[in-house]
Protein backbone atom coordinates (compact mmCIF):
# COMPACT_ATOMS: atom_id res chain seq x y z
CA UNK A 1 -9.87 -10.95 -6.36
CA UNK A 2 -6.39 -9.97 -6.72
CA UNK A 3 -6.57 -8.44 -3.44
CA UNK A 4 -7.18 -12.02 -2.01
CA UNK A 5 -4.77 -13.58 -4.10
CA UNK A 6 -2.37 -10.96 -3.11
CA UNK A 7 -2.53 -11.93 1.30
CA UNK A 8 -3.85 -15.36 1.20
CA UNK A 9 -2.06 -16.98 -2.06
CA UNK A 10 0.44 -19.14 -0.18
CA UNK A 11 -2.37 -20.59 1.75
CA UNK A 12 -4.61 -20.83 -1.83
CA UNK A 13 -1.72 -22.46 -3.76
CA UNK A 14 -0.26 -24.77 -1.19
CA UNK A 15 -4.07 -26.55 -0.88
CA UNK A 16 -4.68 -26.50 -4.31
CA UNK A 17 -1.26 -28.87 -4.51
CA UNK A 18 -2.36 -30.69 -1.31
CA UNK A 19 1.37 -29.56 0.10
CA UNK A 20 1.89 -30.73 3.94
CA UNK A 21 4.96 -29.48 6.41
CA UNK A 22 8.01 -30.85 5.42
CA UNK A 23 9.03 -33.38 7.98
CA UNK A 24 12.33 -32.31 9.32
CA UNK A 25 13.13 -35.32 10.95
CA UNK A 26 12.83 -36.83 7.44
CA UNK A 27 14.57 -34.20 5.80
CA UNK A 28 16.81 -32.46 7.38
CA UNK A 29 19.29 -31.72 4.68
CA UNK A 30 16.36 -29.76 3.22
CA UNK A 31 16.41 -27.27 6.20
CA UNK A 32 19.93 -26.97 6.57
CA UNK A 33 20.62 -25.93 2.65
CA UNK A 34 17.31 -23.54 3.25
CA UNK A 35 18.78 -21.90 6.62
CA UNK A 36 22.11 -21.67 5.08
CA UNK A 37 20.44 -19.31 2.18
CA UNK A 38 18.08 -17.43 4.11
CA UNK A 39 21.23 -16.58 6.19
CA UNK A 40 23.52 -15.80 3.52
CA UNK A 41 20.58 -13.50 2.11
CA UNK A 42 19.63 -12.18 5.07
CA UNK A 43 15.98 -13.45 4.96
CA UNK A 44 13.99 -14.96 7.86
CA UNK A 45 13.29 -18.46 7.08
CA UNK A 46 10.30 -19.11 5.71
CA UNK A 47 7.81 -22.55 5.91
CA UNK A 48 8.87 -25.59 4.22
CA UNK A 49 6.20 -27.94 2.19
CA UNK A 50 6.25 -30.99 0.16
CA UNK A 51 3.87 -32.18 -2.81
CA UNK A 52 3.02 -35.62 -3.30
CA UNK A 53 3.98 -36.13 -6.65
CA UNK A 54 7.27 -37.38 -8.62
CA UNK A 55 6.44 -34.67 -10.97
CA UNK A 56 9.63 -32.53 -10.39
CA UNK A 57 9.36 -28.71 -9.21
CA UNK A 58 9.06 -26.21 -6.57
CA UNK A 59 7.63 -23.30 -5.99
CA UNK A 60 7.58 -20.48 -3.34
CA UNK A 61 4.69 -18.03 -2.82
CA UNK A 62 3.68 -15.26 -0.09
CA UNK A 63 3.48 -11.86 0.08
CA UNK A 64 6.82 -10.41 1.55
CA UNK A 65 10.02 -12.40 3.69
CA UNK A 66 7.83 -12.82 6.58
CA UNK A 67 4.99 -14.69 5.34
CA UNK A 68 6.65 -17.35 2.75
CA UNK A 69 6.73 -20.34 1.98
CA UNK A 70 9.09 -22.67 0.06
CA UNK A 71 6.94 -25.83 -1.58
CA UNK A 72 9.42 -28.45 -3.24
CA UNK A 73 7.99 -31.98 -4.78
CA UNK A 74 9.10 -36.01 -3.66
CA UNK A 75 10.12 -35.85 -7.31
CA UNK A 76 12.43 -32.92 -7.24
CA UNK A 77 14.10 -34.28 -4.16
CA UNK A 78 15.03 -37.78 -5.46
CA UNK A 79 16.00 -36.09 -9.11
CA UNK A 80 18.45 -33.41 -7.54
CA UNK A 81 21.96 -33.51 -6.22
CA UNK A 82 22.42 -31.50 -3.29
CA UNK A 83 24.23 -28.88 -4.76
CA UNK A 84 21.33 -29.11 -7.51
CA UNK A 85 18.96 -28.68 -4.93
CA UNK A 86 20.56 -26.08 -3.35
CA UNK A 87 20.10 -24.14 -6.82
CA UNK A 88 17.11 -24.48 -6.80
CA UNK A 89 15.89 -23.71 -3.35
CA UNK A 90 18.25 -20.32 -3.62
CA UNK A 91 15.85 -19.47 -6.97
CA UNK A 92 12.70 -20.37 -4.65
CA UNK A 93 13.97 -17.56 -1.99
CA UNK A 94 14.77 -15.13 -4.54
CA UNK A 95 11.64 -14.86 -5.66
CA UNK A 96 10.89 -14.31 -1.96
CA UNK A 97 13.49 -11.76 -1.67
CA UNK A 98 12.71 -9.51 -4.84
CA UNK A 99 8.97 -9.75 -3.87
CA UNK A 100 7.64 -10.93 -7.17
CA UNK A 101 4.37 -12.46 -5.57
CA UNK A 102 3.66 -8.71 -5.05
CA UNK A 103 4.74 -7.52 -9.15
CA UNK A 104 2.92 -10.26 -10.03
CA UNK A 105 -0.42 -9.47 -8.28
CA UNK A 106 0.06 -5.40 -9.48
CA UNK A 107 0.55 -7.15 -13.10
CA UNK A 108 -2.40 -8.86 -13.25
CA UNK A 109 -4.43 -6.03 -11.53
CA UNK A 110 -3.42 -3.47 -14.10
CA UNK A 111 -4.39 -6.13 -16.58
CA UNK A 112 -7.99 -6.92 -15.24
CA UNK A 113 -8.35 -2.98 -14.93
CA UNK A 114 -7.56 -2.77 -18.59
CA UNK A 115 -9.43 -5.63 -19.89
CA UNK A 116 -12.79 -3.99 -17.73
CA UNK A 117 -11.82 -0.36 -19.68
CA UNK A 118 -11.77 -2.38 -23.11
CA UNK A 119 -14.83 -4.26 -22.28
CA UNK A 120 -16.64 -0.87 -21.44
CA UNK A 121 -15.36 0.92 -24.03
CA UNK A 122 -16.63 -1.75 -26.41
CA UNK A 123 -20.24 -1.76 -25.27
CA UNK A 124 -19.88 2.27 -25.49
CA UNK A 125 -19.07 1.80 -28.80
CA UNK A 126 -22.04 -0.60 -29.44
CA UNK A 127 -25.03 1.35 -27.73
CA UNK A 128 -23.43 4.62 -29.62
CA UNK A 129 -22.27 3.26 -33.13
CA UNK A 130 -25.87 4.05 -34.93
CA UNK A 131 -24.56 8.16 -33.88
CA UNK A 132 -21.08 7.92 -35.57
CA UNK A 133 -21.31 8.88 -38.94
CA UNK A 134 -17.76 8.04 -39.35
CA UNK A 135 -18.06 4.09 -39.44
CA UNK A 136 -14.19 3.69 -40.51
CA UNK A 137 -13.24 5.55 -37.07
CA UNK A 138 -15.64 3.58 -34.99
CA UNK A 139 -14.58 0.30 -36.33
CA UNK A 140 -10.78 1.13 -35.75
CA UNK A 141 -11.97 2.07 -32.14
CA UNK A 142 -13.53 -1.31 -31.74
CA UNK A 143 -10.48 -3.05 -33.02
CA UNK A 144 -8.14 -0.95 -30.69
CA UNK A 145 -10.05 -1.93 -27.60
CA UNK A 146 -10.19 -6.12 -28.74
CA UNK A 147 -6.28 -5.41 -28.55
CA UNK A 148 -6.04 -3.57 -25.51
CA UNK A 149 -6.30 -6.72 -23.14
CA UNK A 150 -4.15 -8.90 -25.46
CA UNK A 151 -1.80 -6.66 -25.31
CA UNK A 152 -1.90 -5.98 -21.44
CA UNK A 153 -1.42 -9.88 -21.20
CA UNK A 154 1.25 -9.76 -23.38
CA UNK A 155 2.68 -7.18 -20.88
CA UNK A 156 1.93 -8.99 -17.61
CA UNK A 157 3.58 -12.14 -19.29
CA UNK A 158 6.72 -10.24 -20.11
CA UNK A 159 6.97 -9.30 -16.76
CA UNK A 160 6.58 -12.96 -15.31
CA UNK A 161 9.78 -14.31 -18.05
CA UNK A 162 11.94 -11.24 -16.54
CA UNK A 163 11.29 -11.92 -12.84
CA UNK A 164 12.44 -15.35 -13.77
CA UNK A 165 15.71 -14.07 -15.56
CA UNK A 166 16.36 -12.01 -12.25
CA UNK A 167 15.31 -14.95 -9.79
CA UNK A 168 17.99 -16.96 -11.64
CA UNK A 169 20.44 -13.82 -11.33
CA UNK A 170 19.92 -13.19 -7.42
CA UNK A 171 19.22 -17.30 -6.44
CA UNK A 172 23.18 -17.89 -8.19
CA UNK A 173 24.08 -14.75 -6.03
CA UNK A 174 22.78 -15.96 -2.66
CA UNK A 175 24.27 -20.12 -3.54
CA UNK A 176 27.27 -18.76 -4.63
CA UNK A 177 27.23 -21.71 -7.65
CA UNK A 178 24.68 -20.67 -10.68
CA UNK A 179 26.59 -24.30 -11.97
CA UNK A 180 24.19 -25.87 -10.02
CA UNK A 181 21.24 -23.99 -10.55
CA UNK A 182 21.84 -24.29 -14.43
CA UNK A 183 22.49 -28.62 -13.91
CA UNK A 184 19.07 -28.61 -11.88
CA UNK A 185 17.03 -26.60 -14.60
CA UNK A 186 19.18 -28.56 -17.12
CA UNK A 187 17.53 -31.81 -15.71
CA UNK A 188 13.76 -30.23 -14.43
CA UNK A 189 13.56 -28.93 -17.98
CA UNK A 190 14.20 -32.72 -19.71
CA UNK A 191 12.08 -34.44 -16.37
CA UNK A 192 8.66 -32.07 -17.63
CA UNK A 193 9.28 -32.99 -21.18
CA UNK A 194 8.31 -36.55 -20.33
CA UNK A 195 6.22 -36.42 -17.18
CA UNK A 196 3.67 -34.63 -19.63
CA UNK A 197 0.88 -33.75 -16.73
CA UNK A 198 -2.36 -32.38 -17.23
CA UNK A 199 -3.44 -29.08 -14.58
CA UNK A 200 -6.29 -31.00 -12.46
CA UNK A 201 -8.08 -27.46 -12.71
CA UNK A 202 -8.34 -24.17 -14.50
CA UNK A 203 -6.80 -23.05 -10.68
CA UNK A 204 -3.60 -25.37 -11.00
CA UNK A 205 -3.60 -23.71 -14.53
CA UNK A 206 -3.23 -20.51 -13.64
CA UNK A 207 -0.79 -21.27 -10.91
CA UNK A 208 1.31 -22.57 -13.40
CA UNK A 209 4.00 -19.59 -13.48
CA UNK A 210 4.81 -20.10 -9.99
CA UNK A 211 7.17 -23.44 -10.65
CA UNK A 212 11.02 -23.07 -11.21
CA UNK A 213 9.94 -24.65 -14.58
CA UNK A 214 6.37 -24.57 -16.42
CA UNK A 215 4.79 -28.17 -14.66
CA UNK A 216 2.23 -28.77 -17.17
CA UNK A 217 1.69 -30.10 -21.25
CA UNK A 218 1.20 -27.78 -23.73
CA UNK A 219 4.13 -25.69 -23.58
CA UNK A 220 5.14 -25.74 -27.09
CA UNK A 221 3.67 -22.26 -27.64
CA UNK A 222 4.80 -19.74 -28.88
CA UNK A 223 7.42 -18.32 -26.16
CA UNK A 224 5.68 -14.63 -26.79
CA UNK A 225 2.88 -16.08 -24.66
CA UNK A 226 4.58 -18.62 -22.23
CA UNK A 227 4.86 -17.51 -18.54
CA UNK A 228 8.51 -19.05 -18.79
CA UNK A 229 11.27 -17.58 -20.32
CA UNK A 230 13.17 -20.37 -23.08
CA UNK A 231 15.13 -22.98 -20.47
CA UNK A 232 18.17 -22.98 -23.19
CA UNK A 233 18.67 -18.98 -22.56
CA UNK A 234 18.28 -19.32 -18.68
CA UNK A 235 20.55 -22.23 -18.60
CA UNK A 236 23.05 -20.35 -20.95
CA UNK A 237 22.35 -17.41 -18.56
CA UNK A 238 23.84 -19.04 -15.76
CA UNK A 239 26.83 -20.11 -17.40
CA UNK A 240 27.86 -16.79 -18.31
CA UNK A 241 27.99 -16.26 -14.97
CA UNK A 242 31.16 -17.98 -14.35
CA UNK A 243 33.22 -17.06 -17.28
């Protein structure tokens, strides 16, 4: 599974959204901001999509510089300045540039492997419980593997908040303005507070970490399990940057 995911996610995601080529006829700004970054980063320059929806967000996805892509919503480009956009688009091709589609798939395949080991060592400890005379031991064992794939989500969750953090970093590198990357999350971040959509499928779900900010309901949880690191410390972040 996570092999698949791994080479054929940009094709997965951008279907699941129903993304089509971005016109550049229509949009030309668009591919002049995005070939003005992938030059100053030294990146080829990698496919441009839009989603039909005024939902607004963006996303990038494939597995190294060569096969990317670069998704951004109608919404996000009526919301956003241009040097808003701009922001934004240099976040999108950071996460291009530090690879994260690739941490992200080793993340979730060490967690899978773990949660397999846990469920195994579970049903070990099932079919040879009646054989452990020391019950207090084998019921601490069964507790320790229950924890073992929390805790390896836990893990693979940390890891998706701190590629954000260092998206954020490198994408106000490569603009040259984290300003406007902290104005654009500033207003993406109060645009999904009322939007309020609902993930069409446990897919879109899933997908959900890929956005510059998290698209769906529901994220008042508890920031120990969000995919997203807290907007206020990104945007504050950024700001830092300048002083």
């Amino acid at each position: 599974m996570n092999f698949i995911t791994y080479f054929y996610s940009d094709k997965i995601v951008l279907k699941l959204y129903g993304a089509k080529p971005l016109d550049r006829s229509q949009y030309p700004h668009v591919y002049e901001i995005v070939e003005e970054l992938t030059h100053e980063a030294h990146m080829p320059m990698p496919k441009l999509y839009i989603l039909p929806t005024q939902m607004a967000n963006a996303f990038a996805t494939g597995r190294n510089p060569e096969h990317a892509a670069v998704a951004v919503t109608q919404g996000i480009l009526e919301l956003l300045e241009e040097n808003e956009l701009r922001g934004v688009l240099s976040h999108e091709l950071s996460h291009v540039k530090n690879r994260d589609i690739l941490v992200a798939t080793v993340a979730a395949t060490l967690a899978m492997a773990i949660a397999y080991i846990a469920d195994m060592f579970r049903w070990s400890l099932f079919f040879g419980g009646s054989r452990d005379r020391d019950r207090g031991a084998g019921f601490g064992a069964i507790f320790i593997a229950l924890l073992m794939p929390i805790a390896a989500t836990l893990i693979q969750l940390a890891i998706s908040r701190s590629r954000e953090y260092l998206a954020d970093e490198t994408g106000a590198g490569i603009s040259h303005d984290p300003l406007g990357l902290a104005a654009a999350l500033e207003k993406l971040h109060m645009g999904a507070k009322t939007q309020k959509a609902q993930p069409q499928s446990a897919a879109q779900a899933s997908t959900a970490s890929l956005f510059i900010v998290y698209p769906f309901s529901g994220n008042g949880m508890l920031s120990l399990f969000s995919t997203h690191p807290p907007m206020e410390q990104r945007i504050a972040r950024l700001r830092a940057m300048v002083r």
